[in-house]
Protein backbone atom coordinates (compact mmCIF):
# COMPACT_ATOMS: atom_id res chain seq x y z
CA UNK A 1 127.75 47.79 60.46
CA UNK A 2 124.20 48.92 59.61
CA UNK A 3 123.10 48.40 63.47
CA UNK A 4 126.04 51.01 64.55
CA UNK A 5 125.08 53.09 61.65
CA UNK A 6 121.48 53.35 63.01
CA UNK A 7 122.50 53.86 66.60
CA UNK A 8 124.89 56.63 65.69
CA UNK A 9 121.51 58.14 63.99
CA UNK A 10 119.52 58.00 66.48
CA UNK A 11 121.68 59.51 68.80
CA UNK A 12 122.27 62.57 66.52
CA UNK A 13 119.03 62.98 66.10
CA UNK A 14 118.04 63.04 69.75
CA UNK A 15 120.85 65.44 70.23
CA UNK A 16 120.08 67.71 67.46
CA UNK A 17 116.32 68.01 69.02
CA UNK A 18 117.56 68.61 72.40
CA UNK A 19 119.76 71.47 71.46
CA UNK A 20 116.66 72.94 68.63
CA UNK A 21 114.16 73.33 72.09
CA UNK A 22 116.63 75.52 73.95
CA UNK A 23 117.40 77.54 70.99
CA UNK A 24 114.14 78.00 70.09
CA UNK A 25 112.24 79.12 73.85
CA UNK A 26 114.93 81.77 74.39
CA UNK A 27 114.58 83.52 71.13
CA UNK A 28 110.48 83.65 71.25
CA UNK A 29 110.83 86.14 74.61
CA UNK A 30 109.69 89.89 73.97
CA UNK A 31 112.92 92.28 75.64
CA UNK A 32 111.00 94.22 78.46
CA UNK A 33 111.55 98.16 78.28
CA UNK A 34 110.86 99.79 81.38
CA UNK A 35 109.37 103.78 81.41
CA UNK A 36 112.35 105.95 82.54
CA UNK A 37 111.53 109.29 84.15
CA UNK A 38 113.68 112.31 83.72
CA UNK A 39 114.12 116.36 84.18
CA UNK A 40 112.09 116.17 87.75
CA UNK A 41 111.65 119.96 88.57
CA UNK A 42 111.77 121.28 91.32
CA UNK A 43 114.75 119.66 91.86
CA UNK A 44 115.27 116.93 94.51
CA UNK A 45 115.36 118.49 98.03
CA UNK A 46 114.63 121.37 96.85
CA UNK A 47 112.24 123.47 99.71
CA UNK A 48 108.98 123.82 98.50
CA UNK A 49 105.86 125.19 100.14
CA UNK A 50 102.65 122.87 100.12
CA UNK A 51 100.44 123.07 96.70
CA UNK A 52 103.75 123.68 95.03
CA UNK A 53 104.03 122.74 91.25
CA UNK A 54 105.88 119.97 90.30
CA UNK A 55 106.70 118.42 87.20
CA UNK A 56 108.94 115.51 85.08
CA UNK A 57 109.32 114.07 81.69
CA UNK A 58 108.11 110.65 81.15
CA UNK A 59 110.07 108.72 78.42
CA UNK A 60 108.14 107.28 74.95
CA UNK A 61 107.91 103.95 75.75
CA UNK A 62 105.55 104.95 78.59
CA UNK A 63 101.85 104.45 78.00
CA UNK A 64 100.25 108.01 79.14
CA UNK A 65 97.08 106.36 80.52
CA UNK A 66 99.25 104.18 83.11
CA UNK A 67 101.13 106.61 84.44
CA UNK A 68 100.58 107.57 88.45
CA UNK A 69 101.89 109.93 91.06
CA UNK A 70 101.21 109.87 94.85
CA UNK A 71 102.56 112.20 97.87
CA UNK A 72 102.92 110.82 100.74
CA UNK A 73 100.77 107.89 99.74
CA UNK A 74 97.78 110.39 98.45
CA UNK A 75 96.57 110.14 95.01
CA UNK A 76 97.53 113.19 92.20
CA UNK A 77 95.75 114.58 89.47
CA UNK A 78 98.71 115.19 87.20
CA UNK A 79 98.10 116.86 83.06
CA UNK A 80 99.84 114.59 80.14
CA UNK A 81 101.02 116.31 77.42
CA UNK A 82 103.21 114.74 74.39
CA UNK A 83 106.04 116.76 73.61
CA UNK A 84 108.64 115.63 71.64
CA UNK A 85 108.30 112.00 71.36
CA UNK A 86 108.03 112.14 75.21
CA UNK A 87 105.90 113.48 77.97
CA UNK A 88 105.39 116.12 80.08
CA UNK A 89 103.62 115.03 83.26
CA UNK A 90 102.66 118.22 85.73
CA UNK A 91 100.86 118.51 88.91
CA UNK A 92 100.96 120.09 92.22
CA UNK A 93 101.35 118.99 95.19
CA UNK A 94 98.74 118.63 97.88
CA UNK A 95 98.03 122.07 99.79
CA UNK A 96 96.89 119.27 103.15
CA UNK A 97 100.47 117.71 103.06
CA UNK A 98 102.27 118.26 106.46
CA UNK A 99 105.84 117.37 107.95
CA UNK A 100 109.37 117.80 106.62
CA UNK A 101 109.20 115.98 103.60
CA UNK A 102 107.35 114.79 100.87
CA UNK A 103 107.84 112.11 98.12
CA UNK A 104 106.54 112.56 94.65
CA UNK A 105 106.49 108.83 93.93
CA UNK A 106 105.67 108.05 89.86
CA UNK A 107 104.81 104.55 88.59
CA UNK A 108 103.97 103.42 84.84
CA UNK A 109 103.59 100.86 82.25
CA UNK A 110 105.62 100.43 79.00
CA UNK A 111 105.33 97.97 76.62
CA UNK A 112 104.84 94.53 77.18
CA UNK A 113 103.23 95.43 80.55
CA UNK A 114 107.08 96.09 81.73
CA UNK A 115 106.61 98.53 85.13
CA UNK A 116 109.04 101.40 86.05
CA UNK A 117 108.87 103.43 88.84
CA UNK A 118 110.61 106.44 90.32
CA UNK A 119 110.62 109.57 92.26
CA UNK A 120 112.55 112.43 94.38
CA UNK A 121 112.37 114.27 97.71
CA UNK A 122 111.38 117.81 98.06
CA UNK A 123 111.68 119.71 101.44
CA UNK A 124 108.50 121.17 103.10
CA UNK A 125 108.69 124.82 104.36
């Protein structure tokens, strides 16, 4: 009686650990909360001429110092400003860009290095 007593112990307790290491990986992980990007003005394919002004809001779990834009794969110089637990990102397009159509393409970081990214079309005149 004593032997089955002990093997019925052990194998609870090797169960009981098993179950305690799966429980306990899953709940240590951080939930990753991507940037969102909102209000893009003008709006998408609208017709813009080149050096346009362009804009968007950039949502508060985006870090302001990670945030980029491109057009048509060229780097822009866009202005940051916090405005109501957000941000307003503005810049203006490149005067060089040619063609039909342009992307404003936006990429940032949020916390826990999470990435979002985004963008919209605008028509060249």
């Amino acid at each position: 009686m004593k032997l089955s007593n002990m093997l019925l112990a052990l194998v609870l307790m090797a169960t009981t650990n098993e179950v305690l290491a799966y429980g306990s990986s899953s709940s240590s992980k951080k939930a990753c909360t991507k940037p969102k990007f909102t209000e893009f003005t003008p709006a998408n394919n609208a017709q813009v001429e080149p050096a346009s002004l362009f804009s968007f809001i950039a949502s508060s779990s985006t870090k302001p110092d990670s945030i980029g834009v491109t057009v048509k794969g060229q780097a822009v110089e866009v202005t940051i400003t916090p405005q109501n637990q957000e941000f307003l990102v503005q810049g203006k397009l490149p005067a060089a860009i040619t063609g039909d159509f342009a992307r404003i393409s936006i990429s940032a970081e949020g916390p826990n290095q999470c990435k979002g990214s985004d963008g919209w079309l605008l028509k060249l005149k």
